[in-house]
C-alpha atoms as a PDB file:
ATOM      1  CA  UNK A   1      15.792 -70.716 -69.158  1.00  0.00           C
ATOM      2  CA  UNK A   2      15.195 -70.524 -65.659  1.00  0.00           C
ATOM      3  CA  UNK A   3      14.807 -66.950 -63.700  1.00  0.00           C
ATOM      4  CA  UNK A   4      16.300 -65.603 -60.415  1.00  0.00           C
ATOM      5  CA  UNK A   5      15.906 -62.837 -57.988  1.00  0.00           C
ATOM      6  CA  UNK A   6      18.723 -60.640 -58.570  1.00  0.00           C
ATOM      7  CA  UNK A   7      19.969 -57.710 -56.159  1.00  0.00           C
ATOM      8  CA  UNK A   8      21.112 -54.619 -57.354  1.00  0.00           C
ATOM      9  CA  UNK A   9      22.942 -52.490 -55.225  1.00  0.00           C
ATOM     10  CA  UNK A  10      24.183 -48.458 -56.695  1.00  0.00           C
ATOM     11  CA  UNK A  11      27.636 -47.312 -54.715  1.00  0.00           C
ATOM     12  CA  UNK A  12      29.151 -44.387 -55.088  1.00  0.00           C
ATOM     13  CA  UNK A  13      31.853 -46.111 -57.299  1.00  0.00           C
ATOM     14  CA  UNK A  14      29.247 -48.279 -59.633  1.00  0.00           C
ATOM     15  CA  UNK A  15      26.845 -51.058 -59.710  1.00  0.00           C
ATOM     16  CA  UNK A  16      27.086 -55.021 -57.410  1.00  0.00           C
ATOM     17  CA  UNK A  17      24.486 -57.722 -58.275  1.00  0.00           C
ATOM     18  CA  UNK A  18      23.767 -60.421 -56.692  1.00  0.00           C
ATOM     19  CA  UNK A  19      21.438 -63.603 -56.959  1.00  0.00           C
ATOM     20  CA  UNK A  20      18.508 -64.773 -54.330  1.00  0.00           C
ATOM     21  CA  UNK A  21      18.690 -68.455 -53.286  1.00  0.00           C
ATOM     22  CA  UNK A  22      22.005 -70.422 -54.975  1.00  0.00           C
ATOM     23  CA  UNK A  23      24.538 -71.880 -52.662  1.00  0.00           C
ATOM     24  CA  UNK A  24      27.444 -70.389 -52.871  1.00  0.00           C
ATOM     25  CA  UNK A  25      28.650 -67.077 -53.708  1.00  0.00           C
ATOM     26  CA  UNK A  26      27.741 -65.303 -56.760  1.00  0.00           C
ATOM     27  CA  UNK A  27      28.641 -60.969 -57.511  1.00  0.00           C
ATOM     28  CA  UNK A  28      28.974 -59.266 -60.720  1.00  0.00           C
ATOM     29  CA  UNK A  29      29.783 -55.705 -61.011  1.00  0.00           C
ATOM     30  CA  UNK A  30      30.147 -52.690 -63.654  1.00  0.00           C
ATOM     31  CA  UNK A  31      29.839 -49.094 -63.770  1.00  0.00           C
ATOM     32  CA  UNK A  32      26.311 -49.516 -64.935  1.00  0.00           C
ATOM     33  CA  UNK A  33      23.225 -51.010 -63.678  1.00  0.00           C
ATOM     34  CA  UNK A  34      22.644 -52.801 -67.312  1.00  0.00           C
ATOM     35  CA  UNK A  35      27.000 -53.979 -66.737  1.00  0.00           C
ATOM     36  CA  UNK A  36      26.529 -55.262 -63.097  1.00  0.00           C
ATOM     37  CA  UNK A  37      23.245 -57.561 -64.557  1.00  0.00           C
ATOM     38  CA  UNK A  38      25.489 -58.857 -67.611  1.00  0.00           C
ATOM     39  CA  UNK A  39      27.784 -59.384 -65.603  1.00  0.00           C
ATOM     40  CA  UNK A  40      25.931 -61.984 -62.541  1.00  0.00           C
ATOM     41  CA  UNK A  41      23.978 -63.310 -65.220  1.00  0.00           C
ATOM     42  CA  UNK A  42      27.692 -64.483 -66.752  1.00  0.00           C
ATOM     43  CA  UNK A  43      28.485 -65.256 -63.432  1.00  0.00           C
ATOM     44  CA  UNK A  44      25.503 -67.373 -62.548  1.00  0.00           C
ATOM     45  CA  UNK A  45      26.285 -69.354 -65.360  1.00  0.00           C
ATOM     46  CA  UNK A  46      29.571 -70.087 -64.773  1.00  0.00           C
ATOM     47  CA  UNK A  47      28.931 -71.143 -61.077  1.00  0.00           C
ATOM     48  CA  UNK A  48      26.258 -73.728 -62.193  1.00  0.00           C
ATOM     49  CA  UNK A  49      28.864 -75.034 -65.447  1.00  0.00           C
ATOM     50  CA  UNK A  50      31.593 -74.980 -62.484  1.00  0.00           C
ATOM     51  CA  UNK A  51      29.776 -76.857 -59.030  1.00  0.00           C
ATOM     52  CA  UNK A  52      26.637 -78.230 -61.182  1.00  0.00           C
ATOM     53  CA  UNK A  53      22.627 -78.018 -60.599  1.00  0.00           C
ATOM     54  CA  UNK A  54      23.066 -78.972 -57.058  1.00  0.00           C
ATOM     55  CA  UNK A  55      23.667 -75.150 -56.368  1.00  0.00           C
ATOM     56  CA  UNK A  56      19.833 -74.623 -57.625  1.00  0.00           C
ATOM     57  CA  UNK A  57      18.953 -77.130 -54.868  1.00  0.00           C
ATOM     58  CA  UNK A  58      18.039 -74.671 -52.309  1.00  0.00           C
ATOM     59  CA  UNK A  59      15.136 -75.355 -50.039  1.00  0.00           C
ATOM     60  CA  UNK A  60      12.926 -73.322 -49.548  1.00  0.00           C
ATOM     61  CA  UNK A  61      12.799 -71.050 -52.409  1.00  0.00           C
ATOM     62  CA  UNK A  62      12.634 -67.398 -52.227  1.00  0.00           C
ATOM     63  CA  UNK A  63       8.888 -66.510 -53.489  1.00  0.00           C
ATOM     64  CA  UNK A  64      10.064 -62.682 -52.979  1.00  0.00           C
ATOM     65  CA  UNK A  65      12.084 -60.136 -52.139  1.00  0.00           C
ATOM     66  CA  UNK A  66      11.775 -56.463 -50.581  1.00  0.00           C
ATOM     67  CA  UNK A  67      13.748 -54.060 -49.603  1.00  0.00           C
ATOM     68  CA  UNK A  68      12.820 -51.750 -46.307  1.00  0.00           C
ATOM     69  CA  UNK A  69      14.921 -49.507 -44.088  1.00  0.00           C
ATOM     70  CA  UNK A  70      14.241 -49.679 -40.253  1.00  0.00           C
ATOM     71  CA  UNK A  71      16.329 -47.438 -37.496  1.00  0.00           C
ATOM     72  CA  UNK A  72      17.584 -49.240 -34.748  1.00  0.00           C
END
């Protein structure tokens, strides 16, 4: 089992997820934080069944991630 950095994001009409560092483009949803990570993690693994490992293959990897707010 291999992990990944997965956004969360809250709207005001439910929950989007997204993974850190495939190729490609990966979202799962729901109306629930616990639904939107069910639902990438089924998505993740139907991207890497669908274009194979090469979609791991990204260089560099993300270490970490954080989240800040800046006015501009």
């Amino acid at each position: 089992m291999r992990q990944y950095k997965i956004i969360v994001e809250k709207h005001p009409d439910g929950y989007v997820a997204y993974p850190l560092g495939l190729k490609g483009v990966v979202v799962g949803q729901g109306d629930t934080y616990e639904e939107a990570l069910a639902d990438v993690k089924s998505a993740i693994r139907f991207h890497i069944e669908s274009f194979g490992e090469e979609v791991l293959e990204v260089e560099p990897p993300v270490l970490e991630a954080f989240v800040a707010e800046a006015g501009v």
